[in-house]
C-alpha atoms as a PDB file:
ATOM      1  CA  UNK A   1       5.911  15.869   3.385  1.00  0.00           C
ATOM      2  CA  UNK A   2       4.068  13.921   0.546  1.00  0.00           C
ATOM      3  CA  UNK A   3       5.979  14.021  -2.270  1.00  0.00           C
ATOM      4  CA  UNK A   4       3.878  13.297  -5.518  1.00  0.00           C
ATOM      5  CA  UNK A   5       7.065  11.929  -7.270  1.00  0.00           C
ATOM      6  CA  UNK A   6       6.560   8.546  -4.929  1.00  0.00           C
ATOM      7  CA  UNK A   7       2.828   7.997  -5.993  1.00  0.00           C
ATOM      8  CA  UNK A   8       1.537   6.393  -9.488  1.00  0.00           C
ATOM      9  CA  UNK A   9      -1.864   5.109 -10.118  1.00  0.00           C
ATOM     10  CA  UNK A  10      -2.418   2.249 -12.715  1.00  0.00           C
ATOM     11  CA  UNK A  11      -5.948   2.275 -14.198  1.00  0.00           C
ATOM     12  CA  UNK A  12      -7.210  -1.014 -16.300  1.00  0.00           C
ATOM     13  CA  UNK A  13      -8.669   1.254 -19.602  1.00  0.00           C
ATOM     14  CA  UNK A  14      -9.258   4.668 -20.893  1.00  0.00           C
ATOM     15  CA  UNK A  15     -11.220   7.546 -19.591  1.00  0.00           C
ATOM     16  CA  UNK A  16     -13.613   8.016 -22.299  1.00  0.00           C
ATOM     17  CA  UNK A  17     -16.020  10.872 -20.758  1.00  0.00           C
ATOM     18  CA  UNK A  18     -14.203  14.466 -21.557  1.00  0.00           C
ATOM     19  CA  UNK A  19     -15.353  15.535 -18.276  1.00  0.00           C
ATOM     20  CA  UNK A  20     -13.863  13.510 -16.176  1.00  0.00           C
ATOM     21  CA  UNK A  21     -10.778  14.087 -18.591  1.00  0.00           C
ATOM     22  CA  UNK A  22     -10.859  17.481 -17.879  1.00  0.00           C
ATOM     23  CA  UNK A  23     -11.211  17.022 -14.309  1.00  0.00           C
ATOM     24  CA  UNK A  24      -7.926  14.825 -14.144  1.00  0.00           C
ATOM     25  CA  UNK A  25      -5.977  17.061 -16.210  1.00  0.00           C
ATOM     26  CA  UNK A  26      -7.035  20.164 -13.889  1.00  0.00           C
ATOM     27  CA  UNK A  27      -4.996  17.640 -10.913  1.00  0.00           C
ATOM     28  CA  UNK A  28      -2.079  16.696 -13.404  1.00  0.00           C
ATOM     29  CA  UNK A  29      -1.503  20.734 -13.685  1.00  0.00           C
ATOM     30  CA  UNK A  30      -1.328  20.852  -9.790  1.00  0.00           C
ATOM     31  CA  UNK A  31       0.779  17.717  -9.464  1.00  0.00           C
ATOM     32  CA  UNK A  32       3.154  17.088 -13.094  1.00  0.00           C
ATOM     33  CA  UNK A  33       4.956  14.605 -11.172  1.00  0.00           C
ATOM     34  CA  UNK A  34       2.234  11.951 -10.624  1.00  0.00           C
ATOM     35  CA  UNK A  35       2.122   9.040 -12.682  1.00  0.00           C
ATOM     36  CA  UNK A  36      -0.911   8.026 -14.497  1.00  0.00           C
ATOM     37  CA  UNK A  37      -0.598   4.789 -16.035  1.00  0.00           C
ATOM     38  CA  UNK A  38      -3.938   3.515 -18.250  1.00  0.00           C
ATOM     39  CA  UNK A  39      -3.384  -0.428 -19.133  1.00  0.00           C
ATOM     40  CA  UNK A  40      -5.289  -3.922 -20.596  1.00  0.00           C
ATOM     41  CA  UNK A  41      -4.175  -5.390 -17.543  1.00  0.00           C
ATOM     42  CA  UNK A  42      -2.089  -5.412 -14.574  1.00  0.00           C
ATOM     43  CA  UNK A  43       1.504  -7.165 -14.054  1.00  0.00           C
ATOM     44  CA  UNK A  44       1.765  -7.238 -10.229  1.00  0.00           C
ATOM     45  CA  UNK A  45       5.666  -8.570 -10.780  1.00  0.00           C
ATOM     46  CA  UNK A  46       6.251  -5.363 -13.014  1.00  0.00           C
ATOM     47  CA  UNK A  47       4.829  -3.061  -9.918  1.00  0.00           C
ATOM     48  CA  UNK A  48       5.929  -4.571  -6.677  1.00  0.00           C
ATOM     49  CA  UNK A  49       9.632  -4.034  -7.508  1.00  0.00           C
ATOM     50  CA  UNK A  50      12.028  -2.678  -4.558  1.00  0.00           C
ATOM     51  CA  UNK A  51       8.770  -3.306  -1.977  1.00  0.00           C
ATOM     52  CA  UNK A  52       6.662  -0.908  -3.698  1.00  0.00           C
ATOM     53  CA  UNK A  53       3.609  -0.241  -2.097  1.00  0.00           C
ATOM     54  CA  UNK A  54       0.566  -2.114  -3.852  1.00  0.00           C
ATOM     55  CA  UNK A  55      -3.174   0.033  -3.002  1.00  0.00           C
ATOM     56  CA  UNK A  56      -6.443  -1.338  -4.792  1.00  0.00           C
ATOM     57  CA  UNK A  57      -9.286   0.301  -5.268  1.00  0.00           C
ATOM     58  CA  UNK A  58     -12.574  -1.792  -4.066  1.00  0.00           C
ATOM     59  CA  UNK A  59     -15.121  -1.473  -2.291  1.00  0.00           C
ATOM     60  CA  UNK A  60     -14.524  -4.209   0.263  1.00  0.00           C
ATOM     61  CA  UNK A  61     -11.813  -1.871   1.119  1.00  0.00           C
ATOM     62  CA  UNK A  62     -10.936  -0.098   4.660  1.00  0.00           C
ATOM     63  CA  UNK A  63     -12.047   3.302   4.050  1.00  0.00           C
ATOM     64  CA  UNK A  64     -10.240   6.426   5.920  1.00  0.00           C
ATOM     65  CA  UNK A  65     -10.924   9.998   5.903  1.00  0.00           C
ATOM     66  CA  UNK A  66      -8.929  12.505   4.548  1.00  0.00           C
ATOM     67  CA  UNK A  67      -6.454  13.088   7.482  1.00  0.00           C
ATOM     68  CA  UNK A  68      -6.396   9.485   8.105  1.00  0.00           C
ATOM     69  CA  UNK A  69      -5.452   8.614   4.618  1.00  0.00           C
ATOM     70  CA  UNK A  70      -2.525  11.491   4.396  1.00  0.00           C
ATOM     71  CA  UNK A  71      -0.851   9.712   7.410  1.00  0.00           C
ATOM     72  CA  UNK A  72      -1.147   6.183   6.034  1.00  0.00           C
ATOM     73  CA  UNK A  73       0.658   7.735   2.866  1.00  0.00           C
ATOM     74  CA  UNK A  74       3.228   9.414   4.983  1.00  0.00           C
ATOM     75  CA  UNK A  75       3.960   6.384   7.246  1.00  0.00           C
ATOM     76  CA  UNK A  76       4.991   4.945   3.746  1.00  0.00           C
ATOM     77  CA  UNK A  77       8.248   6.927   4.384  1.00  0.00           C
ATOM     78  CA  UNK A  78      10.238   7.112   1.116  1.00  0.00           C
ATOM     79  CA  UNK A  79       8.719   4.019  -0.660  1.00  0.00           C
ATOM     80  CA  UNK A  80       6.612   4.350  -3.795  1.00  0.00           C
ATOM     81  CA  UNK A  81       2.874   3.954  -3.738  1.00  0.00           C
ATOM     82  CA  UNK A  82       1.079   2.135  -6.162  1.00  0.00           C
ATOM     83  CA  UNK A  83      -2.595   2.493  -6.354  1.00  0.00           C
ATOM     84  CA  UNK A  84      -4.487  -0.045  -8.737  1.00  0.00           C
ATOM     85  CA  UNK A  85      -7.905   0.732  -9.824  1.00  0.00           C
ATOM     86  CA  UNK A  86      -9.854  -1.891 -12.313  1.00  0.00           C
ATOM     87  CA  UNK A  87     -11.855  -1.959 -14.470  1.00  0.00           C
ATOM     88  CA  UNK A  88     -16.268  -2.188 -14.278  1.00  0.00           C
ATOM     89  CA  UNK A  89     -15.748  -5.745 -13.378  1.00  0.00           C
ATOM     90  CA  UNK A  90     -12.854  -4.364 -10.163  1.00  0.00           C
ATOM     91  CA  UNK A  91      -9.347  -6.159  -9.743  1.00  0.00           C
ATOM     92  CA  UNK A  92      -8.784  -9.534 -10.031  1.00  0.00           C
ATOM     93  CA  UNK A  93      -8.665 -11.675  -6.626  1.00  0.00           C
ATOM     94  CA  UNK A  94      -5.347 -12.738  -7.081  1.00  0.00           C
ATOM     95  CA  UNK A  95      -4.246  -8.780  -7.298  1.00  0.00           C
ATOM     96  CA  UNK A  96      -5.927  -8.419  -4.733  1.00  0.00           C
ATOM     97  CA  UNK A  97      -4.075 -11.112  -2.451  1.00  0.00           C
ATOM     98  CA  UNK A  98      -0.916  -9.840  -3.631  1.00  0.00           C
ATOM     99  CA  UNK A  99      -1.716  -5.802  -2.424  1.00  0.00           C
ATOM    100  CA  UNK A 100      -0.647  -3.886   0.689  1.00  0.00           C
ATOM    101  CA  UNK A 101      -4.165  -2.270   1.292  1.00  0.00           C
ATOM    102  CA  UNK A 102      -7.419  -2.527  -0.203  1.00  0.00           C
ATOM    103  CA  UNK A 103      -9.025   0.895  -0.197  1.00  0.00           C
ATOM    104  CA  UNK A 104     -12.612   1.722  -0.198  1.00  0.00           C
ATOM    105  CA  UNK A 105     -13.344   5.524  -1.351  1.00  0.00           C
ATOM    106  CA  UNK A 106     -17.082   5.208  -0.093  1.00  0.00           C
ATOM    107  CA  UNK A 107     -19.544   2.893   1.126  1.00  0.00           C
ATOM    108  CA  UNK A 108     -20.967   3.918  -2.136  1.00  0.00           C
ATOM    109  CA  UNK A 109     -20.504   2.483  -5.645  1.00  0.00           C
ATOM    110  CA  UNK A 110     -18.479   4.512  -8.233  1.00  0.00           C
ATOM    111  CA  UNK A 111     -18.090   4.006 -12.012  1.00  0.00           C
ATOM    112  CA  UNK A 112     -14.452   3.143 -12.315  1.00  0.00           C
ATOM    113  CA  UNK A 113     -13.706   6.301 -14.271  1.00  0.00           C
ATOM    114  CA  UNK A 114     -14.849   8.552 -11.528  1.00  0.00           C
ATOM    115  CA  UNK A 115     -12.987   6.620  -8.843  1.00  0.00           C
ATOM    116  CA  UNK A 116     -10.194   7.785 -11.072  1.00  0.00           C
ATOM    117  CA  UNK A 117     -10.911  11.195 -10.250  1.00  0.00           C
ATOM    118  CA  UNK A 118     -11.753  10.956  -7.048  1.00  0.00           C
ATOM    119  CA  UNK A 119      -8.389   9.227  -5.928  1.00  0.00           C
ATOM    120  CA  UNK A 120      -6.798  11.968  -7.864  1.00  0.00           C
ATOM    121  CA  UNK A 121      -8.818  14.404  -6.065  1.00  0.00           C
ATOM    122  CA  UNK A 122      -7.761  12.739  -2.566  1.00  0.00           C
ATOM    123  CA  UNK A 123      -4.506  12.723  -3.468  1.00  0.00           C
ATOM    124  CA  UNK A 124      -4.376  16.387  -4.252  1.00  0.00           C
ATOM    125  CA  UNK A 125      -5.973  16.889  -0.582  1.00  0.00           C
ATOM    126  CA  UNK A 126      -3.635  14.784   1.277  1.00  0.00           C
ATOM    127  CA  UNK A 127      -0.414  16.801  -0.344  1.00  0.00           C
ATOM    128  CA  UNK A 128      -1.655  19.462   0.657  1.00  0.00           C
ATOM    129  CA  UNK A 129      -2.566  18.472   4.238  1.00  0.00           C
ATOM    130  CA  UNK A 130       1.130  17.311   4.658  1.00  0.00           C
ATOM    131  CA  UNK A 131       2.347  20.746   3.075  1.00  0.00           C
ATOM    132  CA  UNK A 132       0.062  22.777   5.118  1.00  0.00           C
ATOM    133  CA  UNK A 133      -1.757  24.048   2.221  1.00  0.00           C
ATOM    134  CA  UNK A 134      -5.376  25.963   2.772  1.00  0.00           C
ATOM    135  CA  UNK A 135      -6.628  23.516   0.271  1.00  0.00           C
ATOM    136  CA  UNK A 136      -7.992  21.083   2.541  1.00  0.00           C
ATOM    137  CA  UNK A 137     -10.070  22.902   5.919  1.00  0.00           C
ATOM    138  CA  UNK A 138     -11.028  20.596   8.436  1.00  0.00           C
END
């Protein structure tokens, strides 16, 4: 089971659009535990502590589908997922070099405030595939 106490996502800025907002507070409800970490910048030494799991956002990324992307998460086991997004101009190279997985959300190109939601979205989805939940019907 996918526990949401294991996953955090660090986001370079601020959501600025209520809507979006409002969207990733609707998630937050669902999931309290999930970490949502807005910052100027990323400190790769501060995250991959105790062989934390390092995920950016880009789209060079492998892409998955839903199901797919649950049992990547799961096969984690009991470590603790990082996912990185940037900001308009993505994640630094070197941050890059330094992940576990680069993950694409589409073939298409997001604003990085909507990624936000989107991940948050897919999150939601694959707790609930490893839980069983209705949420998700395939």
């Amino acid at each position: 089971m996918l526990q949401t106490n294991r996953l955090s996502i660090i986001a370079i800025g601020k959501i600025k659009k209520n809507w979006i907002r409002e969207g990733i507070n609707q998630y937050k409800k669902r999931m309290p535990d999930l970490i949502i970490n807005e910052s100027k910048s990323f400190n790769i030494d501060n995250i991959r502590v105790n062989n934390n799991i390092i995920i950016c956002l880009t789209e060079e990324g492998q892409s998955f589908n839903s199901i797919e992307l649950t049992s990547l998460l799961l096969n984690f086991k009991n470590k603790k997922i990082n996912f990185l997004i940037g900001d308009a101009d993505g994640i630094p190279s070197d941050i890059k070099d330094k992940s576990n997985l680069l993950l694409s959300l589409s073939p298409l190109t997001f604003p990085h405030e909507l990624a936000r939601l989107i991940l948050i979205e897919q999150i939601y989805r694959a707790i609930s595939i490893s839980n069983n939940s209705p949420y998700h019907r395939a």
